[in-house]
Protein backbone atom coordinates (compact mmCIF):
# COMPACT_ATOMS: atom_id res chain seq x y z
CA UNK A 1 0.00 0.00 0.00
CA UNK A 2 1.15 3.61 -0.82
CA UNK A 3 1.97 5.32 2.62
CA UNK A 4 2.39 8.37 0.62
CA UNK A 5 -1.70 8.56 -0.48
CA UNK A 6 -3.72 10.58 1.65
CA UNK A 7 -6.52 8.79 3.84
CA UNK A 8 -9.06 9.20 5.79
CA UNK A 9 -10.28 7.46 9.41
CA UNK A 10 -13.09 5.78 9.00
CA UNK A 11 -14.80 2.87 11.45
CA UNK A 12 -17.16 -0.07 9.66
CA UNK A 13 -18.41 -2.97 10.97
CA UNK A 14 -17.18 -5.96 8.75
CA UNK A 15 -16.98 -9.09 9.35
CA UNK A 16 -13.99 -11.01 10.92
CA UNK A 17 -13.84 -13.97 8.49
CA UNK A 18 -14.04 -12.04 5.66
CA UNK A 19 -11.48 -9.40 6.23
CA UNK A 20 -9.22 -12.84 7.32
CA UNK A 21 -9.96 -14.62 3.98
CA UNK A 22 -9.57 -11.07 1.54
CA UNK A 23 -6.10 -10.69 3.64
CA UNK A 24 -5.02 -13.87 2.87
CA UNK A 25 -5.95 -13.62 -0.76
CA UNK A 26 -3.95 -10.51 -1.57
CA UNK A 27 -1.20 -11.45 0.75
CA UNK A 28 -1.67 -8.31 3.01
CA UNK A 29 0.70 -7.45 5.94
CA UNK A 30 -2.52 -5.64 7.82
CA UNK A 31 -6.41 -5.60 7.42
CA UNK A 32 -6.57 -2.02 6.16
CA UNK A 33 -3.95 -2.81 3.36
CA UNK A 34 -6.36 -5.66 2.68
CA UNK A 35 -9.55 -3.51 1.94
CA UNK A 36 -7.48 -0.98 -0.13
CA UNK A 37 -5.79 -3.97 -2.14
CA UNK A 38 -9.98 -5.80 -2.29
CA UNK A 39 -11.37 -2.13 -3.10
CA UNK A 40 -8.84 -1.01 -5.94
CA UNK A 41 -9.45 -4.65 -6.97
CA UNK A 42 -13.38 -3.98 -7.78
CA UNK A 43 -12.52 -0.16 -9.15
CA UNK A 44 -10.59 -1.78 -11.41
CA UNK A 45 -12.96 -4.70 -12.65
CA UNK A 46 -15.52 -1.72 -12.97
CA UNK A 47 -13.46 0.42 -15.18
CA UNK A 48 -13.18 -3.02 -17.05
CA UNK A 49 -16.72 -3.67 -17.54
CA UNK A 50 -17.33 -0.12 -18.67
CA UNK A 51 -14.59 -0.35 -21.43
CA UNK A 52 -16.53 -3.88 -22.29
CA UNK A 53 -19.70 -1.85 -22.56
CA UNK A 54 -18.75 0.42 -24.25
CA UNK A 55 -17.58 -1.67 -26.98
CA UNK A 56 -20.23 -3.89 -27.12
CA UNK A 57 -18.25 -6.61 -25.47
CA UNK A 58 -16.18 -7.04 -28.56
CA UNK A 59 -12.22 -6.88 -28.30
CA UNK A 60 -10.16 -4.85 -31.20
CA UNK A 61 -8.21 -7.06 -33.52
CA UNK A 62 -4.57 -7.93 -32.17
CA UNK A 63 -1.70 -9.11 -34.43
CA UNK A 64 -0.30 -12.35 -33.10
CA UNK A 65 3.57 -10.55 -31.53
CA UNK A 66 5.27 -13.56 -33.90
C-alpha cells in the first residue's frame, strides 16, 4: 500500500472472516492494506466492464507478436 496517499479514518463494521480470507488472498501485511488492495481490486474490474460496454463486449483485432 502507498503510505504516501492521503486517507481518511473511518470505522465499519465488517466481518472477521471475511477481512481474514480477503487478507489472505492478496497477501496483506494488515487488514486495512487488505480492503485498499480488495477495493482497488473492484474499481478496477468496474473500469473493465465499462470499457466492455462500451464496446459492445467485442475486443479490437490484435496481431499475433510472432
Amino acid at each position: 500500500m502507498d503510505k504516501r496517499a492521503p486517507t481518511v479514518k473511518k470505522t465499519y463494521n465488517l466481518p472477521p472472516d471475511l477481512i481474514a480470507r480477503v487478507r489472505r488472498i492478496f497477501k496483506a501485511k494488515t487488514e486495512t492494506e487488505a480492503i485498499v488492495l480488495a477495493l482497488r481490486e473492484m474499481t478496477f474490474m468496474e473500469e473493465i466492464g465499462r470499457a466492455l460496454r462500451a464496446t459492445s463486449g467485442k475486443f479490437p483485432h490484435f496481431k499475433p507478436l510472432r
